[in-house]
C-alpha atoms as a PDB file:
ATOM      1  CA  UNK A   1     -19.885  13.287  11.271  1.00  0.00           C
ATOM      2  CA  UNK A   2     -18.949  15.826   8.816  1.00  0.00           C
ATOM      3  CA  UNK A   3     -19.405  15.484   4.690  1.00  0.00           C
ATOM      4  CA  UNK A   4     -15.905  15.752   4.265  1.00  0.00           C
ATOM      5  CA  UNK A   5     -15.109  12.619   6.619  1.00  0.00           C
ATOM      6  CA  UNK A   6     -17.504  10.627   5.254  1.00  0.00           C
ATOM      7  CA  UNK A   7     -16.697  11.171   1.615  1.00  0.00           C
ATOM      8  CA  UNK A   8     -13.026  10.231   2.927  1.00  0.00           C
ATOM      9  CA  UNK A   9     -14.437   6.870   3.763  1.00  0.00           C
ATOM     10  CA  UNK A  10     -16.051   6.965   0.627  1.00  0.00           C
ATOM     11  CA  UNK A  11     -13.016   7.310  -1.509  1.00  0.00           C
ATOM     12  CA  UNK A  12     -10.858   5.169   0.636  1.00  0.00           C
ATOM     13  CA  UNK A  13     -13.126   2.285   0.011  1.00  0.00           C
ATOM     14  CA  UNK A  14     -13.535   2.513  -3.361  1.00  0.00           C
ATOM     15  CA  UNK A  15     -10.067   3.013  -3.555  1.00  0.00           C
ATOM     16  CA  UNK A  16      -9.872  -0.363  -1.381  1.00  0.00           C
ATOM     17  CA  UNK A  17     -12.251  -2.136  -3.819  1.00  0.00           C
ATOM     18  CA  UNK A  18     -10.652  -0.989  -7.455  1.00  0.00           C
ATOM     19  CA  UNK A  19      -7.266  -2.166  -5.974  1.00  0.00           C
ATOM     20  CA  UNK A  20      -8.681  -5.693  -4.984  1.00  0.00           C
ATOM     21  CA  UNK A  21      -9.907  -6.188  -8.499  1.00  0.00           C
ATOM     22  CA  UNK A  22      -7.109  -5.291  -9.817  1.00  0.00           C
ATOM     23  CA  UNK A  23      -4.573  -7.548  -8.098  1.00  0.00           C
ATOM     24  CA  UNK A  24      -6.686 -10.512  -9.874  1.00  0.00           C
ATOM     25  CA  UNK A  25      -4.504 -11.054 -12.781  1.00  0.00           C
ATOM     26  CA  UNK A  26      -1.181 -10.522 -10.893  1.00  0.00           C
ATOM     27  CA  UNK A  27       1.255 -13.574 -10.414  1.00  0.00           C
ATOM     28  CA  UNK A  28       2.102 -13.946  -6.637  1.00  0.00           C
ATOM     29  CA  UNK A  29       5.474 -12.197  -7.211  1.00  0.00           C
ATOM     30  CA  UNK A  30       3.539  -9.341  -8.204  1.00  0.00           C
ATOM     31  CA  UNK A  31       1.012  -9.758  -5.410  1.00  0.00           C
ATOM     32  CA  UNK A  32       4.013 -10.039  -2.760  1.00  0.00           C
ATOM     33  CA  UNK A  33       5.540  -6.772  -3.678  1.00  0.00           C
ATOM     34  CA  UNK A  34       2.333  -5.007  -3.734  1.00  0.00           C
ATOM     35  CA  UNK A  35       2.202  -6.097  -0.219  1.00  0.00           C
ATOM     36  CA  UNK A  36       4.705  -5.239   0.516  1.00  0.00           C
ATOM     37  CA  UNK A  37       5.499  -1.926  -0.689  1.00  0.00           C
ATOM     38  CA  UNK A  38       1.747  -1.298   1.545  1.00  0.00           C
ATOM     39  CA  UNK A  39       2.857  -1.854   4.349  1.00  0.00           C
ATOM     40  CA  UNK A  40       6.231  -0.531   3.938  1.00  0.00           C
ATOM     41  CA  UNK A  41       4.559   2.680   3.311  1.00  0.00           C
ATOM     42  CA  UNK A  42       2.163   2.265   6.404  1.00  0.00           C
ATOM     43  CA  UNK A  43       5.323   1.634   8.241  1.00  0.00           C
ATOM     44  CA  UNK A  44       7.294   4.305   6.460  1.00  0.00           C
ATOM     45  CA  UNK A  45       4.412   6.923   7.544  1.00  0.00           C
ATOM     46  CA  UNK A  46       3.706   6.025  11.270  1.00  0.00           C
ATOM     47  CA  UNK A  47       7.649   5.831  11.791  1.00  0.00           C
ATOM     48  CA  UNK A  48       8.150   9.403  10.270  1.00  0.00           C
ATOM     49  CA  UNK A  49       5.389  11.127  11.498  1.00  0.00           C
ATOM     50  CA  UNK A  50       3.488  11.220   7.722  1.00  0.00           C
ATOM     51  CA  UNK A  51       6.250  12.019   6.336  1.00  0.00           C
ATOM     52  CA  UNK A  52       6.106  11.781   2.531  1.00  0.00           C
ATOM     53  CA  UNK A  53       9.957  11.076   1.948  1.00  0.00           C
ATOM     54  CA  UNK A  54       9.414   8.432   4.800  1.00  0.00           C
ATOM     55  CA  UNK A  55       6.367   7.061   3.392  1.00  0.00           C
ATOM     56  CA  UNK A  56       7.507   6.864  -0.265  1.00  0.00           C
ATOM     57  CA  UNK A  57      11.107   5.466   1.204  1.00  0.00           C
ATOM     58  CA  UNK A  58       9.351   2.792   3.418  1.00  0.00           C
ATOM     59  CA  UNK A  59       6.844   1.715   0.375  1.00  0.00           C
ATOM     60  CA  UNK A  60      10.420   1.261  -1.552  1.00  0.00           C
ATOM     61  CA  UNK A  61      11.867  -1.003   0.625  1.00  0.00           C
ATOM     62  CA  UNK A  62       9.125  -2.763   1.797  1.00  0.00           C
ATOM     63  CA  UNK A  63       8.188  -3.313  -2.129  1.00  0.00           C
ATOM     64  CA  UNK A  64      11.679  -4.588  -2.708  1.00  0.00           C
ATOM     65  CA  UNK A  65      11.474  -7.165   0.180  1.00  0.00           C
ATOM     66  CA  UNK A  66       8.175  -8.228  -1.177  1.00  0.00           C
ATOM     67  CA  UNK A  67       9.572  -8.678  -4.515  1.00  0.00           C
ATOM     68  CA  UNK A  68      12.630 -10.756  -2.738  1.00  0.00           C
ATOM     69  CA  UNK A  69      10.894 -12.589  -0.638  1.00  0.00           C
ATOM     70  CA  UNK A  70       8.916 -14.900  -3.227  1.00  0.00           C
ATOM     71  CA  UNK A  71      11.737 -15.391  -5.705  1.00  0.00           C
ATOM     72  CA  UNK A  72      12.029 -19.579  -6.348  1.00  0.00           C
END
């Protein structure tokens, strides 16, 4: 394996990790759109082709359905 993928990994975990402790104060609203807008943006990407305007628009929607969903 190359440097550069493995200092990918690197950052993507890390990146992984800082955003797990930082969801620990959020209320489950908050939690739900983060979720959300993650895997709109996963869906967003794989339905574009990496698109970024696909990506960005998917993490939008999927965000706002997150936010929806858990509303009392």
């Amino acid at each position: 394996m190359t440097n550069s993928i493995k200092n990918s990994r690197m950052y993507i975990f890390i990146l992984l990790l800082s955003s797990l402790v930082a969801c620990a104060d959020m209320s489950e609203r908050d939690k739900s759109t983060a979720v959300g807008a993650g895997a709109g943006a996963l869906g967003g990407a794989i339905l574009t082709g990496g698109s970024p305007a696909g990506t960005v628009g998917g993490a939008a929607v999927g965000g706002y359905i997150g936010h929806e969903i858990n509303k009392k």
